[in-house]
Protein backbone atom coordinates (compact mmCIF):
# COMPACT_ATOMS: atom_id res chain seq x y z
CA UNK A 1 -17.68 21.79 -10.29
CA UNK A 2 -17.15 18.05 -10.72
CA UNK A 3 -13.86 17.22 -9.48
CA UNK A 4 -13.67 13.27 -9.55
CA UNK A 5 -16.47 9.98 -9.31
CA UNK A 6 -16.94 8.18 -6.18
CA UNK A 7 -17.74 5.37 -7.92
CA UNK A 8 -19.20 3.66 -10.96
CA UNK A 9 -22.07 1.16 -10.61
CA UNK A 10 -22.68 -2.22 -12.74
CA UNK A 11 -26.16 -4.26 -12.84
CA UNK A 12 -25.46 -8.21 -13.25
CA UNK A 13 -27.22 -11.19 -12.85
CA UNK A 14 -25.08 -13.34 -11.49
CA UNK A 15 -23.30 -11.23 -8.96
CA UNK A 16 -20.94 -14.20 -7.80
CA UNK A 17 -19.42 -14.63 -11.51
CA UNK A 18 -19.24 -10.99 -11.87
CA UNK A 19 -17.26 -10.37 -8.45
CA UNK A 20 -14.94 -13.61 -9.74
CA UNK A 21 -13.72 -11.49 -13.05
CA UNK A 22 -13.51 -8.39 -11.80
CA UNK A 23 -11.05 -9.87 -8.61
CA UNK A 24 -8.94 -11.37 -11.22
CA UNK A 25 -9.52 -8.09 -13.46
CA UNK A 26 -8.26 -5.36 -10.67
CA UNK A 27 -5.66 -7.81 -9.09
CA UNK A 28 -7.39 -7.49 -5.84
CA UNK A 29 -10.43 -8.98 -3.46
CA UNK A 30 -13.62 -7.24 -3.06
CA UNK A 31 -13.47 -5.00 -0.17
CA UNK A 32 -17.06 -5.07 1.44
CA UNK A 33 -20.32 -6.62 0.25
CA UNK A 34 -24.10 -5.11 1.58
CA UNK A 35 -27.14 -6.06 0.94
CA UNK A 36 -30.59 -3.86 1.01
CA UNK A 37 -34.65 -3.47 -0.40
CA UNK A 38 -33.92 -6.36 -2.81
CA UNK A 39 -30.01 -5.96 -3.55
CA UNK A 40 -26.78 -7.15 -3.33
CA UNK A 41 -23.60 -4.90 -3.78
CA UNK A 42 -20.13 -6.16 -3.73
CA UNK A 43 -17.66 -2.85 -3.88
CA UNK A 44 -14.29 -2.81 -4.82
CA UNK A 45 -12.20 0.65 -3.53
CA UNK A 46 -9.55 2.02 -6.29
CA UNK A 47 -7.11 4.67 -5.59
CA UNK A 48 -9.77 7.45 -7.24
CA UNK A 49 -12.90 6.20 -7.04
CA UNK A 50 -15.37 3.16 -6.03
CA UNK A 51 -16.52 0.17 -7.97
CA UNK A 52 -19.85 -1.42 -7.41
CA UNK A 53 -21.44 -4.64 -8.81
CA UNK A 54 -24.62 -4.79 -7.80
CA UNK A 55 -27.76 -8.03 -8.52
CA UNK A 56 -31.30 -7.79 -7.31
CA UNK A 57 -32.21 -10.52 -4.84
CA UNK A 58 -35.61 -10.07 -4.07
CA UNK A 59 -38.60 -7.47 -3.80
CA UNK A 60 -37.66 -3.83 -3.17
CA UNK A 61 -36.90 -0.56 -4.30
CA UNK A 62 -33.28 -1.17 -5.02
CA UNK A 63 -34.11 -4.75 -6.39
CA UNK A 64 -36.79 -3.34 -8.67
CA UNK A 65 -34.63 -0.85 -10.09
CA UNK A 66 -31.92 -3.47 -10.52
CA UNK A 67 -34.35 -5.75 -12.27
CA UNK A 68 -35.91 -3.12 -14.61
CA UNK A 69 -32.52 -1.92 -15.87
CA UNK A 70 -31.43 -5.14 -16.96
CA UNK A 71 -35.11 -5.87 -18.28
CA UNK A 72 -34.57 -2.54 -20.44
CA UNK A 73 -30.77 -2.53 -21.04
CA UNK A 74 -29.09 -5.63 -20.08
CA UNK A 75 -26.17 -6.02 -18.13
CA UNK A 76 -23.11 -3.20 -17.89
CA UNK A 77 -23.52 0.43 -17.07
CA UNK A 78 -26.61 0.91 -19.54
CA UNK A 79 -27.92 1.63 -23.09
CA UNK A 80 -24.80 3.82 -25.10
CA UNK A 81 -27.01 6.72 -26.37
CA UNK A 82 -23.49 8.02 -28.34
CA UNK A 83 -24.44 5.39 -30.45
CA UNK A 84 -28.04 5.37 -31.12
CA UNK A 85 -29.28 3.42 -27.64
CA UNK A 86 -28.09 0.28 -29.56
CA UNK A 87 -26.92 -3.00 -27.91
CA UNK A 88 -23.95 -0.76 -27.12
CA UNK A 89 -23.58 -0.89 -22.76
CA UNK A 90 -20.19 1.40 -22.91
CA UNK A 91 -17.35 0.09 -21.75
CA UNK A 92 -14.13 0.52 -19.16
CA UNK A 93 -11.05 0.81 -19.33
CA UNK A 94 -9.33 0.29 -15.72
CA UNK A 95 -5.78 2.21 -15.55
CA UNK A 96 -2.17 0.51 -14.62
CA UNK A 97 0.81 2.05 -14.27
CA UNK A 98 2.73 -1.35 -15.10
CA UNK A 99 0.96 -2.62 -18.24
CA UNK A 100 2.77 -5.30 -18.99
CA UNK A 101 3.02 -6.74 -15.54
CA UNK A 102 -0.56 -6.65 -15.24
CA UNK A 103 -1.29 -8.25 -18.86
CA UNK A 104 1.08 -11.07 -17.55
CA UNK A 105 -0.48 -11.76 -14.58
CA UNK A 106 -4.17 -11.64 -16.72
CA UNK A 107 -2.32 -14.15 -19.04
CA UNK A 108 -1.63 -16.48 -16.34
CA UNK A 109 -5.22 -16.17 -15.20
CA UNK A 110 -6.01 -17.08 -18.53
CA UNK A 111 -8.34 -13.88 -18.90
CA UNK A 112 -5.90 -11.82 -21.54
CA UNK A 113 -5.32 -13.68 -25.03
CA UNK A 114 -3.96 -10.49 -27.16
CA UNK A 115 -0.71 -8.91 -26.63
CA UNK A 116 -0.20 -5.65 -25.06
CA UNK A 117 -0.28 -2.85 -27.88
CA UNK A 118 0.43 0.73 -28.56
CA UNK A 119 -2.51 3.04 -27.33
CA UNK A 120 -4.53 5.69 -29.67
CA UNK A 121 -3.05 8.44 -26.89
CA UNK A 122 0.24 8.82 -26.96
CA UNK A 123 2.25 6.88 -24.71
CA UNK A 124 -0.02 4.63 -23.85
CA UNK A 125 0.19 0.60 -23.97
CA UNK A 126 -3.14 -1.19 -23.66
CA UNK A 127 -4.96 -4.86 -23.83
CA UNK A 128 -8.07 -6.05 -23.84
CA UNK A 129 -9.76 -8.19 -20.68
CA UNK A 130 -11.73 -11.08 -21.70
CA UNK A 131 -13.99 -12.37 -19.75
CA UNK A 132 -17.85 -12.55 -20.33
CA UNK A 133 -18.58 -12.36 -16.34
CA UNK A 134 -17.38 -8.79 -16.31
CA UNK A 135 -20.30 -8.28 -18.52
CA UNK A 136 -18.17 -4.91 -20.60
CA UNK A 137 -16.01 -4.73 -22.51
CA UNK A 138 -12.69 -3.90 -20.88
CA UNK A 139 -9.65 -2.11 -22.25
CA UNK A 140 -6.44 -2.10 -19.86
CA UNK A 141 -4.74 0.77 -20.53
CA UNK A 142 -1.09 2.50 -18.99
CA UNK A 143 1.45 4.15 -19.33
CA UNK A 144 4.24 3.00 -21.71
């Protein structure tokens, strides 16, 4: 039985502007970086579960991999098949249990330009992210 994720992977390009968004995204620096066979991984540690951003960098298995996914689906966690396999990627939305601290703090950073709204689930406040490096679309989402 599935209990949890250990983490959630993302194929970019440009690893560097990825890493940049999703610091000022999360609030918080990127852990610990490895590279291996043709890739680079930058991982960011939440309180449930792992986030990895990872870029091919040369030949090898991982960088192949890397490098066909993109070629096939583009950046983000893949093709939405929920949708058709359209230009869909899927999407995240990161949890806070201070919503509209964090959208302030986004605001400052210039990466939130809507206000903070009532959530489809009851109870819930959420804004969108904006920022094109984080290659997904983002939804910030807590409790009211």
């Amino acid at each position: 039985m599935i209990q949890g994720l250990d983490h959630v992977a993302v194929a970019v390009a440009d690893l560097e502007a990825a890493v940049a968004a999703y610091e000022v995204l999360l609030g918080r620096r990127c852990q610990w970086r490895d590279e291996d066979d043709g890739a680079a991984h930058a991982w960011f540690r939440l309180a449930n579960m792992a986030l990895c951003i990872e870029a091919r960098t040369g030949p090898g298995r991982a960088g192949e991999r890397i490098r066909n996914r993109l070629a096939t689906s583009g950046e983000g966690p893949g093709r939405d098949r929920l949708h058709g396999g359209g230009p869909r990627r899927g999407a995240t939305a990161p949890a806070t249990p201070r919503p509209c601290a964090t959208h302030a703090r986004l605001v400052a950073a210039g990466k939130a330009n809507s206000d903070v709204r009532t959530g489809r689930r009851p109870g819930t406040r959420v804004f969108p992210f904006k920022d094109r490096s984080a290659r997904l679309p983002t939804l910030v989402l807590g409790k009211s």
